[in-house]
N, C-alpha and C. Protein backbone atom coordinates (compact mmCIF):
# COMPACT_ATOMS: atom_id res chain seq x y z
N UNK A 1 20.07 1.97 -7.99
CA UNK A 1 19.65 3.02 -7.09
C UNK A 1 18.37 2.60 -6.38
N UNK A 2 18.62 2.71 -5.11
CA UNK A 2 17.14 2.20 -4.53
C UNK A 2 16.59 3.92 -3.61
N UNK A 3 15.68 3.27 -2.94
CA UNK A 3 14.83 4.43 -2.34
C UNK A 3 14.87 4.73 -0.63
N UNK A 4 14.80 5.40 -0.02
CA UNK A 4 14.37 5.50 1.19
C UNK A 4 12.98 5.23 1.81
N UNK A 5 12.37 3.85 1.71
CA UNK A 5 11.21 3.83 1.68
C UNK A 5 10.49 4.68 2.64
N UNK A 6 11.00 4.67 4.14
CA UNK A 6 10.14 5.32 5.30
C UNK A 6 10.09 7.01 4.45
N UNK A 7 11.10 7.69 3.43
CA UNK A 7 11.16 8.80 3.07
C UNK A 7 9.83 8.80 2.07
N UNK A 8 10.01 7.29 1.40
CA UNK A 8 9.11 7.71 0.45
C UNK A 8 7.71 7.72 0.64
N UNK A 9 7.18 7.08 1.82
CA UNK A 9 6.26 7.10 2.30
C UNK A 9 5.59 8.02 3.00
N UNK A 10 6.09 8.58 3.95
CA UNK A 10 6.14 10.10 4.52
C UNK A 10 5.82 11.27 3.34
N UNK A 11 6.50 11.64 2.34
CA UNK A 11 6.25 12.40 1.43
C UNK A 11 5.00 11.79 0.70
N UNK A 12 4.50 10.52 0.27
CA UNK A 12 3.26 10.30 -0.75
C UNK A 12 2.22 10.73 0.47
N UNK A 13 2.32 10.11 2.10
CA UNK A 13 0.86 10.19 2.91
C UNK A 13 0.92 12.27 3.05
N UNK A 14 2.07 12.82 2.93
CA UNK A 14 1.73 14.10 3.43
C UNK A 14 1.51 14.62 1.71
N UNK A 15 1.91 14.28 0.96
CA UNK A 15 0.99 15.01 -0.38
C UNK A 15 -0.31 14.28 -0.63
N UNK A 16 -1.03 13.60 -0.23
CA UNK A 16 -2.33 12.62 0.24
C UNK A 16 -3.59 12.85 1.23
N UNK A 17 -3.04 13.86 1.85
CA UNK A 17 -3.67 14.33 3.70
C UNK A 17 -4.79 13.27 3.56
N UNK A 18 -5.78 13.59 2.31
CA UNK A 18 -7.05 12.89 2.94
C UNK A 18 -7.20 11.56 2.20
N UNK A 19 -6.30 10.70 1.67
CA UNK A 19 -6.32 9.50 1.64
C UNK A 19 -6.72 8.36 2.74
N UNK A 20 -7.49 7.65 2.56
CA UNK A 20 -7.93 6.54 3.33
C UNK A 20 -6.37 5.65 2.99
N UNK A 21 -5.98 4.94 3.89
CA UNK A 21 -4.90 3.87 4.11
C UNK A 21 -5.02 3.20 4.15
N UNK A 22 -4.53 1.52 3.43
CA UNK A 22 -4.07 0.59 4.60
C UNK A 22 -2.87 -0.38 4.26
N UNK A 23 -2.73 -0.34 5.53
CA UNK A 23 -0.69 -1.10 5.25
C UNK A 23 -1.08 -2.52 5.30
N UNK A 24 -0.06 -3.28 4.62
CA UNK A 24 0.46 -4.51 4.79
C UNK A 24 1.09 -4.38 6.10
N UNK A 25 1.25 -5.88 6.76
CA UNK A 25 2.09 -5.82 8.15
C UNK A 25 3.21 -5.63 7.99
N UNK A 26 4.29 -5.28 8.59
CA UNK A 26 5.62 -5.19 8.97
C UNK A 26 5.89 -3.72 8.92
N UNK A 27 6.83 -3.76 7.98
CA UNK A 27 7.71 -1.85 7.50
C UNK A 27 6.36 -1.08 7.25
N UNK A 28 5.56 -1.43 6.13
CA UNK A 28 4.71 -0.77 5.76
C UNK A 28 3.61 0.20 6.73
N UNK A 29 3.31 -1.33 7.63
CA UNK A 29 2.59 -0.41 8.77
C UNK A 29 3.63 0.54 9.93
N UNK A 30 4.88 0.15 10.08
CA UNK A 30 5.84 0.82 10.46
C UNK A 30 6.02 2.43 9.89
N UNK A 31 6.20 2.10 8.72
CA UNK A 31 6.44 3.51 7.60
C UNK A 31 5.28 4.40 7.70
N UNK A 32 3.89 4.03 7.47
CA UNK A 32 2.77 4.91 7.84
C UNK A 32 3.17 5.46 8.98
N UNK A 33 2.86 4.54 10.07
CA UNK A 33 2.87 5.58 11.55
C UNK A 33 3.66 6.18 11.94
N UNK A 34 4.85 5.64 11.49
CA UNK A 34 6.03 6.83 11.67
C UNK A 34 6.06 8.06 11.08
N UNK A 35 5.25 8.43 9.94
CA UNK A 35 4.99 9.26 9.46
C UNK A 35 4.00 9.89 9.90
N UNK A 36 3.01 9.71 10.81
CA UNK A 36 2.13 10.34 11.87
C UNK A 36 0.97 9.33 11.65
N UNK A 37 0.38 8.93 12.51
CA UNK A 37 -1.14 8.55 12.87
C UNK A 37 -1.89 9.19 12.36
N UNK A 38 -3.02 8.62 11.34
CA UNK A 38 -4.11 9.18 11.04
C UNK A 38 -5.57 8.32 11.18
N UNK A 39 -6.68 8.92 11.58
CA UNK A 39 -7.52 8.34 12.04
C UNK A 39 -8.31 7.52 10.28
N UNK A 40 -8.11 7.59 9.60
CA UNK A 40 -8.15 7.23 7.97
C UNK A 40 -7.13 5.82 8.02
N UNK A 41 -5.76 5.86 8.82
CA UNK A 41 -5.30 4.47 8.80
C UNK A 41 -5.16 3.35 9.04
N UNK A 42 -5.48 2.32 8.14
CA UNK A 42 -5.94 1.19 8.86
C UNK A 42 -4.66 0.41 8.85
N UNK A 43 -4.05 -0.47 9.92
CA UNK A 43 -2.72 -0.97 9.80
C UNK A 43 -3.32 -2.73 9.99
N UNK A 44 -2.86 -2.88 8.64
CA UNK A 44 -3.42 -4.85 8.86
C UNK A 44 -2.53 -5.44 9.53
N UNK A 45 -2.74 -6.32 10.90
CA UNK A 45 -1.91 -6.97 11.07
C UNK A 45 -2.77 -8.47 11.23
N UNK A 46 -1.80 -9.54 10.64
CA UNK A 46 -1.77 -10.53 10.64
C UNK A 46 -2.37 -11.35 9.76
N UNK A 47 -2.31 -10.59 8.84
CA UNK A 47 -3.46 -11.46 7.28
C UNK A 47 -2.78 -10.80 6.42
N UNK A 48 -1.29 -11.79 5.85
CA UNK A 48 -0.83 -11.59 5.11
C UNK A 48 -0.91 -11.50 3.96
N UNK A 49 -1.00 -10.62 2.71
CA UNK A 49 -1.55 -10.49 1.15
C UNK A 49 -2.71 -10.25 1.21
N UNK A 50 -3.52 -9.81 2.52
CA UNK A 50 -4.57 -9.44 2.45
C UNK A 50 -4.84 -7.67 2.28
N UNK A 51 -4.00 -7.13 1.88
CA UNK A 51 -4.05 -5.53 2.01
C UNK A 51 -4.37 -5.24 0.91
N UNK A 52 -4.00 -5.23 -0.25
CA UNK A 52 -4.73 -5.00 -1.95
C UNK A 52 -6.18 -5.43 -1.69
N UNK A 53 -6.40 -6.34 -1.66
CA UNK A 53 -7.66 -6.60 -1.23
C UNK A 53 -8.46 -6.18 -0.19
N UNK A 54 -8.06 -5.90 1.24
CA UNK A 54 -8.87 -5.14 1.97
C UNK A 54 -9.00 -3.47 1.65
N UNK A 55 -7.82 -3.02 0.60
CA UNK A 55 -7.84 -1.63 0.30
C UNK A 55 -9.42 -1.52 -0.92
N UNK A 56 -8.86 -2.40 -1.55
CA UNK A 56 -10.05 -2.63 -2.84
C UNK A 56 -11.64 -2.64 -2.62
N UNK A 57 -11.66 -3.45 -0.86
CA UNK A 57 -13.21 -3.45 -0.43
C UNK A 57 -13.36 -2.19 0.13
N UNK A 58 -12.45 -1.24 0.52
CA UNK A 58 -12.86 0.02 1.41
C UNK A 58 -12.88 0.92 0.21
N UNK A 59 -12.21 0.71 -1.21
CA UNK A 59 -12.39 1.46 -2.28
C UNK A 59 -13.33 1.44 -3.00
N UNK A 60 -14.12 0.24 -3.31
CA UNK A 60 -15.65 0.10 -3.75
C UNK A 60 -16.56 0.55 -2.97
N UNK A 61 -16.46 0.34 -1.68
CA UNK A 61 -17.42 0.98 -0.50
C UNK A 61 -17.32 2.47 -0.30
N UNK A 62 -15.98 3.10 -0.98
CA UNK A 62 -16.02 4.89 -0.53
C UNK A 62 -15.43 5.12 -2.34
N UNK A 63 -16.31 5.34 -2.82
CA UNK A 63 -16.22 6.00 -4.21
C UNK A 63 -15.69 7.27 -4.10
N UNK A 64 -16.29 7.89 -3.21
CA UNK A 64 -15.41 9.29 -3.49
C UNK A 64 -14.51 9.55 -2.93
N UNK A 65 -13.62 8.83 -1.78
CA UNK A 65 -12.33 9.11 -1.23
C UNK A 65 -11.18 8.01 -1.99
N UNK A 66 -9.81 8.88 -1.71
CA UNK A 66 -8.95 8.55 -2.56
C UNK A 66 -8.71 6.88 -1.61
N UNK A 67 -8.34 5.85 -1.98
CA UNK A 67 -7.57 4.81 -0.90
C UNK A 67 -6.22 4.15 -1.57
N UNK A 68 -5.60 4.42 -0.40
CA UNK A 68 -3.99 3.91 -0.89
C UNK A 68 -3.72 2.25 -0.20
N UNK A 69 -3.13 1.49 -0.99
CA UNK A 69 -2.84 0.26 0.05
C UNK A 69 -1.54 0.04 -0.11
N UNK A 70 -0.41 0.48 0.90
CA UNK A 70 0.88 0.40 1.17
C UNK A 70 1.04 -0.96 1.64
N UNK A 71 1.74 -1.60 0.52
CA UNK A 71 2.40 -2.93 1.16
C UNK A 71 4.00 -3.57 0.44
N UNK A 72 4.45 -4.87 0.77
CA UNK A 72 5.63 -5.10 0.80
C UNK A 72 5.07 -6.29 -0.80
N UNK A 73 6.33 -6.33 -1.12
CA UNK A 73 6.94 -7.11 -1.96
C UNK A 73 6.28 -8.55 -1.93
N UNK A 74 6.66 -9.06 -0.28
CA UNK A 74 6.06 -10.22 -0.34
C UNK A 74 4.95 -10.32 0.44
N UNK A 75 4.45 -9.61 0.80
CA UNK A 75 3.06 -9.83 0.98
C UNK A 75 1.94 -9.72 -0.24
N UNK A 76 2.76 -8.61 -1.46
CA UNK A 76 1.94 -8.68 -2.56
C UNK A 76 1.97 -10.03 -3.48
N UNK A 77 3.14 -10.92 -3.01
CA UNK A 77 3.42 -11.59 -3.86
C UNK A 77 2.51 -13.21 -3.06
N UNK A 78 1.82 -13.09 -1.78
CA UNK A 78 0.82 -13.74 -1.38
C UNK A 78 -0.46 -13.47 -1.62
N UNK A 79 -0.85 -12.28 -2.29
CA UNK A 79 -1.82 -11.97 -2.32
C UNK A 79 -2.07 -11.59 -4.12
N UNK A 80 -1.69 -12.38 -5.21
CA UNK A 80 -2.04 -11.75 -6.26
C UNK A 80 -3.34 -11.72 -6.90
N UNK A 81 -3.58 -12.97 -6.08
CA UNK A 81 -5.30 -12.30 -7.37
C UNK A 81 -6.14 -11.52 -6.59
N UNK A 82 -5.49 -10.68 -5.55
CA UNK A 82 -6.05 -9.36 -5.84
C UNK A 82 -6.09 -8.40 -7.04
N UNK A 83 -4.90 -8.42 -7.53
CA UNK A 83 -4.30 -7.08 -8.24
C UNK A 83 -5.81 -7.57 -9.61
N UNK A 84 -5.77 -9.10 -10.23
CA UNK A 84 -6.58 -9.93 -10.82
C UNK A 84 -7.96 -9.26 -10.37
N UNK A 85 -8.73 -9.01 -9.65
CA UNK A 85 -9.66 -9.03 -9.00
C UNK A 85 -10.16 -7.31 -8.77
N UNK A 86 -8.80 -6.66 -8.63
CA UNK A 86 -9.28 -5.17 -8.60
C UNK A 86 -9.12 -4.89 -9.54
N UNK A 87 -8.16 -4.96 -11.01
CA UNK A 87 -8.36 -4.72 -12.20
C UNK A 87 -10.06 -4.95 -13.14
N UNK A 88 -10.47 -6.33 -12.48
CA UNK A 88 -11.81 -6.20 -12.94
C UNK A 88 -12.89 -5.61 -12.32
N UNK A 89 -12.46 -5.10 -11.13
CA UNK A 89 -12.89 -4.09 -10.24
C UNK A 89 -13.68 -2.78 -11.16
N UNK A 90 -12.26 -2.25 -11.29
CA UNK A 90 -11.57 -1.11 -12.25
C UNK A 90 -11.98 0.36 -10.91
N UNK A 91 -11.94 0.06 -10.02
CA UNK A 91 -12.40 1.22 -8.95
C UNK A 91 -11.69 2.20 -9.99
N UNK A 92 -11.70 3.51 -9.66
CA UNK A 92 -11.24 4.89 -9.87
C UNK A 92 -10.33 5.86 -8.89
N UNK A 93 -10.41 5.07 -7.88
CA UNK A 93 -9.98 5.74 -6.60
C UNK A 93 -8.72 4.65 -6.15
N UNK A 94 -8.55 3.60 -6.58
CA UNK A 94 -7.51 2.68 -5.94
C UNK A 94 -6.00 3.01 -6.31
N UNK A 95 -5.13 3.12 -5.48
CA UNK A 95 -3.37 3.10 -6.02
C UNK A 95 -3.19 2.23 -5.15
N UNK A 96 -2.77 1.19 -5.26
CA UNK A 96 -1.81 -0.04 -5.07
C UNK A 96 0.07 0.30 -5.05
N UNK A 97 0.51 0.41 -3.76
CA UNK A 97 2.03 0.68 -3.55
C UNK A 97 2.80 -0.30 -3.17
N UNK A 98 3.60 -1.37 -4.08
CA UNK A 98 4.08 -2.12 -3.14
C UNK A 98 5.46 -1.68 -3.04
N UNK A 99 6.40 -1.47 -1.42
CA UNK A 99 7.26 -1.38 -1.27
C UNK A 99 8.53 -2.00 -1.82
N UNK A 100 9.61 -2.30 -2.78
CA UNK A 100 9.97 -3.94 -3.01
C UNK A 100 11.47 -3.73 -2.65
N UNK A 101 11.87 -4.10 -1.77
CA UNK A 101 13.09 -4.62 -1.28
C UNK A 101 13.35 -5.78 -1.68
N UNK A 102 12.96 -6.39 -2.20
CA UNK A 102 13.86 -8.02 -3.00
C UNK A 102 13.65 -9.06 -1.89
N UNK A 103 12.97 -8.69 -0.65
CA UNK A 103 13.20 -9.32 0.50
C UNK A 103 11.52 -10.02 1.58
N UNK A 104 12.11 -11.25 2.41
CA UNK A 104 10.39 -11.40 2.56
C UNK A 104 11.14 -10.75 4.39
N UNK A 105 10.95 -9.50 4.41
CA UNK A 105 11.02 -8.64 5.40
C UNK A 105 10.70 -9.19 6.63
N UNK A 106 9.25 -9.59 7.10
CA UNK A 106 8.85 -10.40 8.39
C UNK A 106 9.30 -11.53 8.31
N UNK A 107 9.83 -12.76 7.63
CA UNK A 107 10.36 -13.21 8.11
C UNK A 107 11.60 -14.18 7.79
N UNK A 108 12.35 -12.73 8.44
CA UNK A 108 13.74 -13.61 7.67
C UNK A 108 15.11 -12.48 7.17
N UNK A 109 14.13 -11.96 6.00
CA UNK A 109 14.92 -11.34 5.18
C UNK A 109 15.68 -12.46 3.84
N UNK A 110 14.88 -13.27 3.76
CA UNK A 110 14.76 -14.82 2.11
C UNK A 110 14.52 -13.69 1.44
N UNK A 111 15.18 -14.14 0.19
CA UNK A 111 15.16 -13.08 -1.20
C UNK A 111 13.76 -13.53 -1.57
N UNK A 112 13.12 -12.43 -2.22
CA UNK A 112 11.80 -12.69 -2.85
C UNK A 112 11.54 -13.11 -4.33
N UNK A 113 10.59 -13.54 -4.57
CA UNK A 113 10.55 -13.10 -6.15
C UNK A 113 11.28 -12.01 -6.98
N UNK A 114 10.82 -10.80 -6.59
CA UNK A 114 11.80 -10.06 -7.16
C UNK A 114 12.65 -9.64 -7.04
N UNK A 115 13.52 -10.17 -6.53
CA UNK A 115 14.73 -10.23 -6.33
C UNK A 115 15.48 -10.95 -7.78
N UNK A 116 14.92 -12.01 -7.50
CA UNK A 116 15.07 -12.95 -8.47
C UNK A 116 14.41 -12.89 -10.16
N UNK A 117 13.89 -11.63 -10.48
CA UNK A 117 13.88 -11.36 -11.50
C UNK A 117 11.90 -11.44 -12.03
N UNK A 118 11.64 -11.30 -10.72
CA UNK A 118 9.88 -11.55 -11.13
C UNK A 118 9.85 -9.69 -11.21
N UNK A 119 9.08 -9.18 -12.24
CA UNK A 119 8.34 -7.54 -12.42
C UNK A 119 7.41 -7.33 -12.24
N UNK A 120 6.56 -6.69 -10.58
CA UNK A 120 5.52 -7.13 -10.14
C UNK A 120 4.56 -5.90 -10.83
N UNK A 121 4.77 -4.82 -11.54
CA UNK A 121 4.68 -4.12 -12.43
C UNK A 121 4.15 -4.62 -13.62
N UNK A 122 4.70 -5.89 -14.22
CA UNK A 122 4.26 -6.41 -15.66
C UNK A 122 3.12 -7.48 -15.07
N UNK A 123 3.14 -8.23 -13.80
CA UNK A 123 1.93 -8.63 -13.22
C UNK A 123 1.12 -8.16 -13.20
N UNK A 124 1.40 -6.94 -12.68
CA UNK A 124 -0.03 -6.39 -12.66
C UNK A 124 -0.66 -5.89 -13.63
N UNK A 125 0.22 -5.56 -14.67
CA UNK A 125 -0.33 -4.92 -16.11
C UNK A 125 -1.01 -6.09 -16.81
N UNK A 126 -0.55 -7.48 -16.25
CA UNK A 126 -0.83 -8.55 -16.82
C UNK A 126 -2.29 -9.57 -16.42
N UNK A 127 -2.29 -8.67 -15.24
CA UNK A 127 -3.78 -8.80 -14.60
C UNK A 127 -5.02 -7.88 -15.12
N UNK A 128 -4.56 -6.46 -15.90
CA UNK A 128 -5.42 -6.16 -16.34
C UNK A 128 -5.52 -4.63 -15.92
N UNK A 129 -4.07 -4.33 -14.91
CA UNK A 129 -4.11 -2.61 -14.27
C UNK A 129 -3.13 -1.85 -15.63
N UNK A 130 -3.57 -1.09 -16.15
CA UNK A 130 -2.82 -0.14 -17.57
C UNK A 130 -1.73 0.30 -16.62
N UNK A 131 -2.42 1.09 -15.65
CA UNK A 131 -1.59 2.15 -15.54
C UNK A 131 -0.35 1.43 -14.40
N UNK A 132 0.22 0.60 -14.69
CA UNK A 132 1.40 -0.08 -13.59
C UNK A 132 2.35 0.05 -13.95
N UNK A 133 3.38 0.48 -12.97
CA UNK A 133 4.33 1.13 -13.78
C UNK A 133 5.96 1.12 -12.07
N UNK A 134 7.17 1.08 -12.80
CA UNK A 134 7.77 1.32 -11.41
C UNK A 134 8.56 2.30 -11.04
N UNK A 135 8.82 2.57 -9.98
CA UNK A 135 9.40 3.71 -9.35
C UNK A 135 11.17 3.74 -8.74
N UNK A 136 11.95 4.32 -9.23
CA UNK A 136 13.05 3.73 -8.67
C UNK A 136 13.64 5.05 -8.23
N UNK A 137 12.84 6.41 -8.11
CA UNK A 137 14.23 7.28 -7.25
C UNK A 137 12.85 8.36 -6.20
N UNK A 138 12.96 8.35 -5.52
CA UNK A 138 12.00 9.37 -4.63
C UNK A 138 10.94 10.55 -5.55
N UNK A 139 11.78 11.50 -6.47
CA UNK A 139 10.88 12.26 -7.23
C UNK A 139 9.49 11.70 -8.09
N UNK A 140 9.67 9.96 -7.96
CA UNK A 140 8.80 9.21 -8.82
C UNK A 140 7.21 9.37 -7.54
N UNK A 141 7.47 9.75 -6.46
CA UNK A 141 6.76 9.79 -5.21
C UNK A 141 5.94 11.00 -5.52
N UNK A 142 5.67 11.89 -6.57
CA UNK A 142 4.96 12.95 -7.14
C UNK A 142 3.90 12.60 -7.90
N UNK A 143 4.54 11.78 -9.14
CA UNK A 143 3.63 11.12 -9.49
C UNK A 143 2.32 9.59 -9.22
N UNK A 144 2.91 8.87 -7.66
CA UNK A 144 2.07 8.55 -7.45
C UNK A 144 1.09 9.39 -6.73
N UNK A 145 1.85 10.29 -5.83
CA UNK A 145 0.70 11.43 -5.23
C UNK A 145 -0.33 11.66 -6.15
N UNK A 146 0.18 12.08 -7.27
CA UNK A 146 -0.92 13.28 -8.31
C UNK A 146 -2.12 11.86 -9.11
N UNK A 147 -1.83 10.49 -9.30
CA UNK A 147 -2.85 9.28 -9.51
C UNK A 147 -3.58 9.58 -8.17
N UNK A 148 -3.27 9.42 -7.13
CA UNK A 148 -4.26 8.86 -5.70
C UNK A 148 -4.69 10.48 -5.74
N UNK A 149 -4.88 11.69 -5.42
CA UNK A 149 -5.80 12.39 -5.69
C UNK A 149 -6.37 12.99 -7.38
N UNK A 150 -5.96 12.02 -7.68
CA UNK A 150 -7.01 12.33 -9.02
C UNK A 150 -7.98 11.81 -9.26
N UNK A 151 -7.89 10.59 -8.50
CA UNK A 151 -9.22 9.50 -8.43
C UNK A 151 -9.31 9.18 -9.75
N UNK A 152 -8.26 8.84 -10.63
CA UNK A 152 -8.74 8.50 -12.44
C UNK A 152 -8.92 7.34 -12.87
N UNK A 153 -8.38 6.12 -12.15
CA UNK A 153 -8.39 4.87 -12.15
C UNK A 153 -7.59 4.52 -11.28
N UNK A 154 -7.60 2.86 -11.43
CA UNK A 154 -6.68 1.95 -10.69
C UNK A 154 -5.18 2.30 -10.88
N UNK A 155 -4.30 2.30 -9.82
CA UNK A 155 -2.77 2.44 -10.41
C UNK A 155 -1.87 1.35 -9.78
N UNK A 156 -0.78 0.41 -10.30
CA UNK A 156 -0.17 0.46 -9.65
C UNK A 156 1.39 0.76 -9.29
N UNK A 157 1.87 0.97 -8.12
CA UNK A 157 3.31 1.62 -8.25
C UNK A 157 4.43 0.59 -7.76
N UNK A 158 5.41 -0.20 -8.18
CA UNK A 158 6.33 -0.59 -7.60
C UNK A 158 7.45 -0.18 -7.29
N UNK A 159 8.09 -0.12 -6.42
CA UNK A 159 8.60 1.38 -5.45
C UNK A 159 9.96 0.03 -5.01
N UNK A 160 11.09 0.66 -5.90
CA UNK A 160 12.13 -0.23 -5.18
C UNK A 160 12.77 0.33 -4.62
N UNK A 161 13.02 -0.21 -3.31
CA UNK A 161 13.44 0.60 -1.99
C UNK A 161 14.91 0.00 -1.57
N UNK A 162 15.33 0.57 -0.93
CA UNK A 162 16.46 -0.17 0.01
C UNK A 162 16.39 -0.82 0.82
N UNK A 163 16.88 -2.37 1.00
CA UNK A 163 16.62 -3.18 1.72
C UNK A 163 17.48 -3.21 3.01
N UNK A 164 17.13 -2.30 3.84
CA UNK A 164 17.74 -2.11 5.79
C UNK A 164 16.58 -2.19 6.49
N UNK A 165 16.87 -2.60 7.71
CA UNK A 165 16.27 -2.74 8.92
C UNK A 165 15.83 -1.36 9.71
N UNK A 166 14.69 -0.94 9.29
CA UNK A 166 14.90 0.76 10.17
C UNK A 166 14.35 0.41 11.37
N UNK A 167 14.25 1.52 12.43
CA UNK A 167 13.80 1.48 13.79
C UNK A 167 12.10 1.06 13.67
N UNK A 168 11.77 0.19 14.56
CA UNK A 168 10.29 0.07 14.20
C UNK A 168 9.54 1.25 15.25
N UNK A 169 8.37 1.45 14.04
CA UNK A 169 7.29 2.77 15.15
C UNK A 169 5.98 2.02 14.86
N UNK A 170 5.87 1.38 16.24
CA UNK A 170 4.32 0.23 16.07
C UNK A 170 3.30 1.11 16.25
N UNK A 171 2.38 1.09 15.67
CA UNK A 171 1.55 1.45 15.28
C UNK A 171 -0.04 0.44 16.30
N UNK A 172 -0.69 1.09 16.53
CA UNK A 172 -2.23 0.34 17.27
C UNK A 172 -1.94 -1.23 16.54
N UNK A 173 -2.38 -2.31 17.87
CA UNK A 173 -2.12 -3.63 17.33
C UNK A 173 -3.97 -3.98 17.27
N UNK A 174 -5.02 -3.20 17.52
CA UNK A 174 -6.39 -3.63 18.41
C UNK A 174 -6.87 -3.47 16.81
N UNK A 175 -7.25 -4.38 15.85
CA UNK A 175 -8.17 -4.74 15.34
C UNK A 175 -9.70 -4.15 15.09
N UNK A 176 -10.49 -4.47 16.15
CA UNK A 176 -11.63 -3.39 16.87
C UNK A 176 -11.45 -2.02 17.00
N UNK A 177 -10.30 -2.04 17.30
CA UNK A 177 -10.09 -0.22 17.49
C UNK A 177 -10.15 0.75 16.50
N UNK A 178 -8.83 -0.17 15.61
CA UNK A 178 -8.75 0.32 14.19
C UNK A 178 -10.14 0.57 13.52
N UNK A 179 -10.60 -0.72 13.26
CA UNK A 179 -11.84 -0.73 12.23
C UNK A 179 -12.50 0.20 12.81
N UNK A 180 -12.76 0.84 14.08
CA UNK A 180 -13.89 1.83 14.53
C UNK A 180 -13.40 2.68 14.55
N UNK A 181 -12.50 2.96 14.19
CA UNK A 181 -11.86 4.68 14.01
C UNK A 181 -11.78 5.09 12.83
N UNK A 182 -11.77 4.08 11.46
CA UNK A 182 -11.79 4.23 10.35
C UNK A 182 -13.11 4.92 10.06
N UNK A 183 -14.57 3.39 11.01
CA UNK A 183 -15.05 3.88 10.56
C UNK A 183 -15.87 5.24 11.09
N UNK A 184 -15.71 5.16 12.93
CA UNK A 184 -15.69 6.60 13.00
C UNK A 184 -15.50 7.82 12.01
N UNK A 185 -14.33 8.25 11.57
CA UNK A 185 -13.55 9.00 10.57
C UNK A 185 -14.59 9.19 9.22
N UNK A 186 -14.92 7.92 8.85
CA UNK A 186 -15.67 7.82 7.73
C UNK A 186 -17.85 8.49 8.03
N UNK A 187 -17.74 8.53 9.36
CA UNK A 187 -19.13 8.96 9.68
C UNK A 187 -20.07 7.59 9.90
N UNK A 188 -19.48 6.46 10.17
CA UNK A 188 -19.83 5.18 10.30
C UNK A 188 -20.53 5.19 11.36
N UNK A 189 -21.35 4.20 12.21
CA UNK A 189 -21.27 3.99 13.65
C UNK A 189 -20.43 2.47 13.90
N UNK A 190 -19.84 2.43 14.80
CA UNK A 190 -18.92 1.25 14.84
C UNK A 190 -19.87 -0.17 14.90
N UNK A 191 -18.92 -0.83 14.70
CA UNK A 191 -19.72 -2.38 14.43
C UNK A 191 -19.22 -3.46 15.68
């Protein structure tokens, strides 16, 4: 049984309102904005496996807001010693979502690691996050809601989705823009 990811995403950002964001490139940043624009979302493009980690620096820097980092399978699977790195973190406010279609989505659609039998769930538990754990039917989309506003620790969720091609909804490509609306939003002055 897999998931409707754009569904499942839509339902965690609207039980979330005031979550800080930020997507991995492809679906992920697709799936946010299709689910509406928020001036809180930051959509990474082009620094792949860099989203656990850029979520992790905007989560040490805002202690008291919740931050979610929506990303894919294989972008998490370029980027692991993040998960390494925010576990010794231990923020309070971080949930880590990776989407996992079995698939490296941007480019191609090559089976991924887990596809092939890697549990990016026991990675991460294995890096040092307790609470990692995976998700395989939409109602599991409650309980990551109720971690990201509880602010209780690090979480992470692996969210196996269905692997289709949905309509893309691009989302701001401007870099500069983004970062100054975040940090607008946040009461920043831009940089």
């Amino acid at each position: 049984m897999t998931i409707d990811r754009r569904a499942f995403v839509a339902s965690l950002l609207s039980a979330c309102p005031d979550a800080l964001v930020v997507t991995g490139l492809g679906s992920p940043s697709y799936d946010a904005f299709a689910a509406g624009d928020r001036p809180g979302n930051f959509y990474l493009w082009g620094a792949m496996g860099g989203a656990a980690a850029l979520a992790l620096g905007l989560a040490l820097a805002q202690p008291a807001r919740s931050v979610i980092a929506i990303t894919g399978d294989g972008e998490q699977l370029m980027g692991l010693g993040a998960l390494a790195t925010a576990a010794v973190q231990r923020p309070a406010n971080l949930t880590i979502v990776v989407l996992d279609n079995g698939h490296f989505g941007e480019t191609g659609m090559q089976r991924s690691h887990s596809s092939l039998g890697l549990n990016l769930a026991a990675v991460a538990k294995g890096c040092g996050i307790e609470d990692a754990f995976i998700v395989r039917d939409i109602a599991g989309v409650e309980g990551v809601a109720q971690r990201v506003n509880a602010r209780a620790g690090i979480s992470f969720a692996q969210v196996i989705v269905a692997s289709e091609e949905l309509p893309r909804a691009l989302p701001p490509r401007d870099g500069v823009y983004l970062k100054n609306r975040v940090r607008d939003h946040l009461g920043l002055a831009p940089l």
